[in-house]
N, C-alpha and C. Protein backbone atom coordinates (compact mmCIF):
# COMPACT_ATOMS: atom_id res chain seq x y z
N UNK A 1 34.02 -21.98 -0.97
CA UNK A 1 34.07 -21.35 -2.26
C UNK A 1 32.95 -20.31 -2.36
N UNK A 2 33.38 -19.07 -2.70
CA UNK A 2 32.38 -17.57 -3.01
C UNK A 2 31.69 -18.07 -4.05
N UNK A 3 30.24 -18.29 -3.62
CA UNK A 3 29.23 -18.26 -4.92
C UNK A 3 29.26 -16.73 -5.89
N UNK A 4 29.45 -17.20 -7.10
CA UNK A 4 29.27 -15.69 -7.91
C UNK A 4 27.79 -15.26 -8.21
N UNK A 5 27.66 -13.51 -7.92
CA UNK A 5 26.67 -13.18 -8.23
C UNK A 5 26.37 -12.95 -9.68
N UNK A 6 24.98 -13.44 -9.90
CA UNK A 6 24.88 -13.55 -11.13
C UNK A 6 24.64 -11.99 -11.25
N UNK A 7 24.77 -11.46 -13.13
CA UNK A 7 24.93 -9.88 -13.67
C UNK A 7 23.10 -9.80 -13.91
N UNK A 8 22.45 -8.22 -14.02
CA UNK A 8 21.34 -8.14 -14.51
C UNK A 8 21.19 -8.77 -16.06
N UNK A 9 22.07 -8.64 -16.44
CA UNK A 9 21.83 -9.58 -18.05
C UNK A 9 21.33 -10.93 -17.69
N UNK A 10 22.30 -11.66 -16.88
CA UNK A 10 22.17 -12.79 -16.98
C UNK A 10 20.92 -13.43 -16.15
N UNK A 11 20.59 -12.63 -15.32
CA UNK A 11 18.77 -12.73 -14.67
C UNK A 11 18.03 -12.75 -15.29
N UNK A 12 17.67 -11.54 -16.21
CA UNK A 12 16.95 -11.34 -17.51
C UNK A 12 16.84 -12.25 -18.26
N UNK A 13 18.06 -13.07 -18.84
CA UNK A 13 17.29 -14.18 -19.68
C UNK A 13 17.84 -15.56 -19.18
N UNK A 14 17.35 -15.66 -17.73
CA UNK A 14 17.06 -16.87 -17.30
C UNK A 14 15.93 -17.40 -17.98
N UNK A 15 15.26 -18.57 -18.11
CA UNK A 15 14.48 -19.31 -18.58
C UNK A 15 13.24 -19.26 -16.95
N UNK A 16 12.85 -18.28 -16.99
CA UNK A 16 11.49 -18.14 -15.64
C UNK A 16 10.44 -17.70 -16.08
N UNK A 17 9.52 -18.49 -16.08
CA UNK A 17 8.45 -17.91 -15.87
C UNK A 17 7.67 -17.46 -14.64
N UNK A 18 6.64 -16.08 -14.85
CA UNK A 18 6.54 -15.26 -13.98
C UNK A 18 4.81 -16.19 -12.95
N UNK A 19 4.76 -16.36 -11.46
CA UNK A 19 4.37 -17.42 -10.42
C UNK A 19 3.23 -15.89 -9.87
N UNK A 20 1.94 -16.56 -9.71
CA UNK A 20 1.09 -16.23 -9.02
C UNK A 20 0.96 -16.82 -8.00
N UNK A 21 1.52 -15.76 -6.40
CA UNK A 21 1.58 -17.06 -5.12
C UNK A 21 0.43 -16.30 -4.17
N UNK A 22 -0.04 -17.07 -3.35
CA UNK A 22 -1.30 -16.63 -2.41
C UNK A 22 -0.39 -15.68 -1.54
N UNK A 23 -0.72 -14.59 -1.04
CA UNK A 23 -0.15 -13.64 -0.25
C UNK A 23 -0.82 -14.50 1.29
N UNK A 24 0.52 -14.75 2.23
CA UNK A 24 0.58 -15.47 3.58
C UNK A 24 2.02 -15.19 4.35
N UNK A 25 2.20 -15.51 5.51
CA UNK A 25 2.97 -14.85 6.69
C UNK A 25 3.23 -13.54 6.69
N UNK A 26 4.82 -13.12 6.52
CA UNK A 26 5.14 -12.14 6.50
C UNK A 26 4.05 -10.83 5.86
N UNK A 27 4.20 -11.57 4.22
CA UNK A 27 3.71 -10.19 3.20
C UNK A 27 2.18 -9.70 3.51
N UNK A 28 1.48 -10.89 4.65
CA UNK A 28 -0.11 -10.95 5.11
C UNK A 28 -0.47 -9.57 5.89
N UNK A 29 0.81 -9.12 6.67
CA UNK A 29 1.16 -8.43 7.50
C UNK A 29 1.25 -6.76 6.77
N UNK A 30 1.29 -6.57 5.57
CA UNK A 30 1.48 -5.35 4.98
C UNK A 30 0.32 -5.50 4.05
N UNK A 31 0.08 -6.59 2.98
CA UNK A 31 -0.82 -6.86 2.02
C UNK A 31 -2.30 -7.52 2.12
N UNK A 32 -2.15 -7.65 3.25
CA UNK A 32 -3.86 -8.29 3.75
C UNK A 32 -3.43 -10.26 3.14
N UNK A 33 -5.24 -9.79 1.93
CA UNK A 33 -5.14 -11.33 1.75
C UNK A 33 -5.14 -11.35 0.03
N UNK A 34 -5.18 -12.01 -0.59
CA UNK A 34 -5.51 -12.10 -2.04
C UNK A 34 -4.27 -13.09 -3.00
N UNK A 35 -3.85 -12.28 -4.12
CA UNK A 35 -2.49 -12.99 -4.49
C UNK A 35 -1.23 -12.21 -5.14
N UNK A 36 0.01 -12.68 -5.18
CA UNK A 36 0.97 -11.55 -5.71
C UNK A 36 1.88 -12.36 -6.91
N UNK A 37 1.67 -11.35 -7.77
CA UNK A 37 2.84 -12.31 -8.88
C UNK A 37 4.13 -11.76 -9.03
N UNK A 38 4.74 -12.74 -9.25
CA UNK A 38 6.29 -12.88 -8.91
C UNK A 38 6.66 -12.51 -10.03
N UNK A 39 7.03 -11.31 -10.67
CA UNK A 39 7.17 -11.64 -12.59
C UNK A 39 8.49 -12.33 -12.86
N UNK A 40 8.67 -12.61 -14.30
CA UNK A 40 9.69 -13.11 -14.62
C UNK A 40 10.50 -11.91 -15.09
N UNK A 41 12.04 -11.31 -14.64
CA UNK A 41 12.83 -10.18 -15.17
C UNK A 41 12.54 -10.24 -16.55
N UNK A 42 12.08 -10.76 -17.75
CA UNK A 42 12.08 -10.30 -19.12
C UNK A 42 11.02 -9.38 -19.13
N UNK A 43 9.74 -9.90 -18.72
CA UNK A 43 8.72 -9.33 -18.66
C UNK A 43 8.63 -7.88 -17.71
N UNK A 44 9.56 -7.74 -16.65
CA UNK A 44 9.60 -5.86 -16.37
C UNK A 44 10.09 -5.28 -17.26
N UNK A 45 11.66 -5.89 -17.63
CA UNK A 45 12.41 -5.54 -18.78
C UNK A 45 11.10 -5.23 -19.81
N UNK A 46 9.89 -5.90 -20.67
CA UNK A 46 9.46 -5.53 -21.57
C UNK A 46 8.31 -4.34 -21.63
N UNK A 47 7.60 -4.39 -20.16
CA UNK A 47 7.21 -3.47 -19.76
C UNK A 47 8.03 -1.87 -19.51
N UNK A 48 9.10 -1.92 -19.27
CA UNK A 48 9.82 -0.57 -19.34
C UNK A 48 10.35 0.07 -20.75
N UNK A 49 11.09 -0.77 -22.02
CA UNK A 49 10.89 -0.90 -22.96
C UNK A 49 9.66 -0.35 -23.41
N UNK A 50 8.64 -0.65 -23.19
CA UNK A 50 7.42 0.23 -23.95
C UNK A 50 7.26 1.64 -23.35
N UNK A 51 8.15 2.25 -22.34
CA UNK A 51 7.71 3.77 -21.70
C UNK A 51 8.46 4.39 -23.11
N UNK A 52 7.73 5.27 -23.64
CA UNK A 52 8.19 6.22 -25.10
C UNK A 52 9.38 7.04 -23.85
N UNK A 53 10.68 7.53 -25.15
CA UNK A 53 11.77 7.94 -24.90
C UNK A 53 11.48 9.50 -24.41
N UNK A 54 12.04 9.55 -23.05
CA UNK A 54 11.55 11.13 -22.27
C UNK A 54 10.28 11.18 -21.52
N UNK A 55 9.61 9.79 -21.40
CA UNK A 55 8.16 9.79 -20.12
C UNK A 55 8.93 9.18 -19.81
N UNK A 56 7.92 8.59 -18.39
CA UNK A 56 8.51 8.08 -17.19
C UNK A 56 7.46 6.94 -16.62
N UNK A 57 7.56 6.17 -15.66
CA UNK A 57 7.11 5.15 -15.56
C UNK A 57 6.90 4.96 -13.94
N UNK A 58 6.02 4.79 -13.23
CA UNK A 58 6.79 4.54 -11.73
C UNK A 58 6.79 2.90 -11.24
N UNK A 59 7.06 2.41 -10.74
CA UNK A 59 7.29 1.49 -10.29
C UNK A 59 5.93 0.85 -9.18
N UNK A 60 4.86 1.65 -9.49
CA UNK A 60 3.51 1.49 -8.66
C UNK A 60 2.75 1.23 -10.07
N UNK A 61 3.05 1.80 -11.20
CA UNK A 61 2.52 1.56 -12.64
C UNK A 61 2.82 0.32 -13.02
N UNK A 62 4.42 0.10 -12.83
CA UNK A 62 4.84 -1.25 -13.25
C UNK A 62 3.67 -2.88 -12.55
N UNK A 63 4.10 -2.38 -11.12
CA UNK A 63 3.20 -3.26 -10.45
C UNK A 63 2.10 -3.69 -10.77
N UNK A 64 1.35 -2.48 -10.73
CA UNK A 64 -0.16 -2.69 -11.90
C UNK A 64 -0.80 -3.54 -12.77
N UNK A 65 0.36 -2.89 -13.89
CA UNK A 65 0.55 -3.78 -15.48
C UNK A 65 0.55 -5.18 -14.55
N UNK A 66 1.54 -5.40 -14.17
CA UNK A 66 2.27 -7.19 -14.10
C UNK A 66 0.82 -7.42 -13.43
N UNK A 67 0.25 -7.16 -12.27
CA UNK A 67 -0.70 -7.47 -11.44
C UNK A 67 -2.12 -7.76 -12.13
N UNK A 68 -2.13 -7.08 -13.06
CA UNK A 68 -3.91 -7.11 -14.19
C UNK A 68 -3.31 -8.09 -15.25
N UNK A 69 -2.03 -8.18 -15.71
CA UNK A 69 -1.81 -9.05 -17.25
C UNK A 69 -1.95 -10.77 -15.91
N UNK A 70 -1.49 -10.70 -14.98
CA UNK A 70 -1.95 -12.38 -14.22
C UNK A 70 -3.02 -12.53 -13.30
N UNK A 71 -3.72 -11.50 -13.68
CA UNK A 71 -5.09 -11.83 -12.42
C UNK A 71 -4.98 -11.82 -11.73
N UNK A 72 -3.46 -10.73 -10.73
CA UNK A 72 -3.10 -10.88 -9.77
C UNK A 72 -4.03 -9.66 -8.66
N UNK A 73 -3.76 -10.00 -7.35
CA UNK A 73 -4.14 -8.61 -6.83
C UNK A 73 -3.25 -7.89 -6.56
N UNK A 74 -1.74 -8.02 -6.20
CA UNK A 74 -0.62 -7.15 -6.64
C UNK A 74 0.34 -7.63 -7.24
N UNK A 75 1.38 -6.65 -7.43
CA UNK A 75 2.59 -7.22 -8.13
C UNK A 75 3.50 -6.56 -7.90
């Protein structure tokens, strides 16, 4: 039986909260050492929501935000 993919709506308001994990194997290999948070989809969702209508946002900004609001060293 084909598992169905879940829609971006329905990711968004899963019940997740967003995980600060120690950066190890693979990601050690691009990111050194420190930690990376995993956000929860509401919380990008609310971060993009705040870009005023006609600026822009990049996705190295996004990272940022999520990375300083959990004490992370990236995101």
């Amino acid at each position: 039986m084909a598992k169905l993919k879940k829609t971006w709506k329905q990711k968004l308001h899963e019940d997740r909260k967003a995980e600060v994990v120690e950066i190890t194997g693979n990601m050690s290999q691009k990111w050194r050492t420190g930690t990376c948070v995993l956000p929860a989809p509401i919380e990008v969702d609310e971060i993009m929501r705040m870009v005023p209508s006609g600026k822009l946002i990049t996705i190295n900004q996004i990272r940022e935000t999520l990375a300083r609001r959990h004490g992370a060293t990236i995101g």
